[in-house]
Every structure is written in structure tokens, then in C-alpha cells.
C-alpha atoms as a PDB file:
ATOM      1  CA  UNK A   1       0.000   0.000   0.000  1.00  0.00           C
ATOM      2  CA  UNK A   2       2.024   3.173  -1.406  1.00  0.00           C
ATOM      3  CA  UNK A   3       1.826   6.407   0.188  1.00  0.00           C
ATOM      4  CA  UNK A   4       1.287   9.590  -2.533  1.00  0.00           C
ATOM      5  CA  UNK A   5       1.358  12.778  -2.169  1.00  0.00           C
ATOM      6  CA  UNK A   6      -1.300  15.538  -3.206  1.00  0.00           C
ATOM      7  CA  UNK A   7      -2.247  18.760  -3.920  1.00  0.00           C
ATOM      8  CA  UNK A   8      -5.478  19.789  -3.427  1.00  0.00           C
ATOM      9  CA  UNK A   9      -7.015  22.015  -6.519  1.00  0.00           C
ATOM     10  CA  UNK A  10      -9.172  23.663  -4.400  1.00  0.00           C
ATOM     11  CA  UNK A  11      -7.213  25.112  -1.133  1.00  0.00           C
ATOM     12  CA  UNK A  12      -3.864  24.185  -2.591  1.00  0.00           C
ATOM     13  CA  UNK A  13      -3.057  21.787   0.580  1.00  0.00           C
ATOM     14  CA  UNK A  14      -0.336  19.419   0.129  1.00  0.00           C
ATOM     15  CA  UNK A  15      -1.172  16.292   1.893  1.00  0.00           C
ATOM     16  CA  UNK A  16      -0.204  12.525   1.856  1.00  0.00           C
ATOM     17  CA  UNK A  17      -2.953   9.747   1.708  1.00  0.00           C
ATOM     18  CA  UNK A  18      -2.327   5.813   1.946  1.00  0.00           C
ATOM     19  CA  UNK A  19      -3.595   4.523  -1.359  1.00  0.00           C
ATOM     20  CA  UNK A  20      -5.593   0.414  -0.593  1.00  0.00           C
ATOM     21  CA  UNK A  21      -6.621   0.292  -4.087  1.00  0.00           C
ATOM     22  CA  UNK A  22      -6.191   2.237  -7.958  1.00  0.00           C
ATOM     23  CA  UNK A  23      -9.735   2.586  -7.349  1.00  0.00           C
ATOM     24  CA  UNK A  24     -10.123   4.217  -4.245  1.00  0.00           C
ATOM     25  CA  UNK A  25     -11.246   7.843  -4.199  1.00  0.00           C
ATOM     26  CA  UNK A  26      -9.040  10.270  -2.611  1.00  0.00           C
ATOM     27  CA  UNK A  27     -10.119  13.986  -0.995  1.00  0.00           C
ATOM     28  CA  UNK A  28      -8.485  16.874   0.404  1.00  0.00           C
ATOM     29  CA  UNK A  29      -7.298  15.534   4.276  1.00  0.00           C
ATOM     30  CA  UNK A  30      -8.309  19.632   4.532  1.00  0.00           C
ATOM     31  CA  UNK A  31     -10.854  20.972   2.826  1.00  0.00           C
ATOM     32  CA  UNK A  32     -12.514  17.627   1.632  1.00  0.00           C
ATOM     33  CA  UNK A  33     -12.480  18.527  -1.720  1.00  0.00           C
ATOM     34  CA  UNK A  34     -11.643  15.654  -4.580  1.00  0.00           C
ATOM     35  CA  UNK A  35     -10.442  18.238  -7.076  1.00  0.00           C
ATOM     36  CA  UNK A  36      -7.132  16.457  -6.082  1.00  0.00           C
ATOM     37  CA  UNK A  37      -4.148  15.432  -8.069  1.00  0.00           C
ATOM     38  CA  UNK A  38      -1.093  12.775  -7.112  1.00  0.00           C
ATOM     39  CA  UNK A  39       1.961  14.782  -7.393  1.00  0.00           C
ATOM     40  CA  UNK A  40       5.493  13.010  -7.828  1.00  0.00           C
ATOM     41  CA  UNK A  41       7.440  12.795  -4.517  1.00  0.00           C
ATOM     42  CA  UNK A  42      11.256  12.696  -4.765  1.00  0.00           C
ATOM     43  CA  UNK A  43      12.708  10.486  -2.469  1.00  0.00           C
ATOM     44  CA  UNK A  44      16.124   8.960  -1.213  1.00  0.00           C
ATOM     45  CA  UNK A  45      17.684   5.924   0.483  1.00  0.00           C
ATOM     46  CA  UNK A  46      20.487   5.715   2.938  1.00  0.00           C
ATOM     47  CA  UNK A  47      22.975   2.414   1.979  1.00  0.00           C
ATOM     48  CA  UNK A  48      24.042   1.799   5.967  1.00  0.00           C
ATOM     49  CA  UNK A  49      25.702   5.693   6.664  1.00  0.00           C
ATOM     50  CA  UNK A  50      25.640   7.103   9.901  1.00  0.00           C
ATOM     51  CA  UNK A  51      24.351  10.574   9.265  1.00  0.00           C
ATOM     52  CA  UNK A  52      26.920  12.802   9.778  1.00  0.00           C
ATOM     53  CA  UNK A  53      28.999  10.979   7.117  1.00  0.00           C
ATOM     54  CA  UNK A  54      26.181  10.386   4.888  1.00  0.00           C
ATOM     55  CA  UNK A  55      27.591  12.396   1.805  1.00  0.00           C
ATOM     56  CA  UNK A  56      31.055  11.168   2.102  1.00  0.00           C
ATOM     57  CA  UNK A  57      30.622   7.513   0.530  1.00  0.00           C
ATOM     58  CA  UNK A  58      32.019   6.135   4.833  1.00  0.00           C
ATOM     59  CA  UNK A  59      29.282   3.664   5.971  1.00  0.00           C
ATOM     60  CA  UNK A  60      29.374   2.544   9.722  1.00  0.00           C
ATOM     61  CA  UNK A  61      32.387   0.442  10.201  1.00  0.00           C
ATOM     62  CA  UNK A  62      34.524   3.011   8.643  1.00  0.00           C
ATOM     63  CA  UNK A  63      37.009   0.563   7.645  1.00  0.00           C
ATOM     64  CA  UNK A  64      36.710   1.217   4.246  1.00  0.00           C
ATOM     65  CA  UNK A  65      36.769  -2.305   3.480  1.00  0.00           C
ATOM     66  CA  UNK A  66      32.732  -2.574   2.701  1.00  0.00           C
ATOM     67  CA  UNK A  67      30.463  -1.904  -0.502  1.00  0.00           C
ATOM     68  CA  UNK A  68      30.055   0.908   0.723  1.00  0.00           C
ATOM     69  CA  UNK A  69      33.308   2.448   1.819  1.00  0.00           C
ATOM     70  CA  UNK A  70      34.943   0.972  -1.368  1.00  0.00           C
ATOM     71  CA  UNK A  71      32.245   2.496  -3.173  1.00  0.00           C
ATOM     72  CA  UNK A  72      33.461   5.680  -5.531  1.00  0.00           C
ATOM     73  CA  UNK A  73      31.360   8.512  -4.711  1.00  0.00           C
END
């Protein structure tokens, strides 16, 4: 069950539903409205990094000898 995310053509709310079905019918979590439309949501993943070393290609261990601290960033 995929969460989207919306914007409301009404009130111009962004909001995120949990979609059960293709054919379920989704409204505006403010204003109620179903003038509605799924917007693309850009999202990321995190391969094992602690976050302060997330942008540096150094996973956990830090030995370097991983997938991911061998990796070429």
C-alpha cells in the first residue's frame, strides 16, 4: 500500500494519503475537496551511513573495506 502525495485544486493543501486500491477515491485531508491530483514525490535511500557521514561515501564500520566504503562517490 504506497503512500502519494497531493495537492489539493481547491485550497492548494499538500497532503499525503495511503492509497488500498487504484480505485479508491481520494479527498483533500483539509478541505474535503476531490479536485485532487497525485503529485510526484522525490525520495532517497540511505545504503548503511551514519548521518553525519552520509555524503562522504564512509558507511558505519569506517574501515573502508565494505560496498560501501569501497564504493566511488
Amino acid at each position: 500500500m504506497p503512500i502519494y502525495e497531493y495537492l489539493c485544486g481547491k485550497c492548494d493543501h499538500r497532503f499525503e494519503a495511503l492509497v488500498k486500491t487504484a480505485k479508491q477515491k481520494v479527498s483533500c485531508s483539509k478541505c474535503k475537496s476531490k479536485k485532487v491530483s497525485r503529485k510526484y514525490a522525490v525520495f532517497s535511500f540511505n545504503l548503511g551511513a551514519a548521518p553525519e557521514k552520509a555524503f562522504t561515501g564512509l558507511c558505519n564500520c569506517g574501515a573502508g573495506g565494505c560496498a560501501v566504503c569501497s564504493a566511488k562517490v
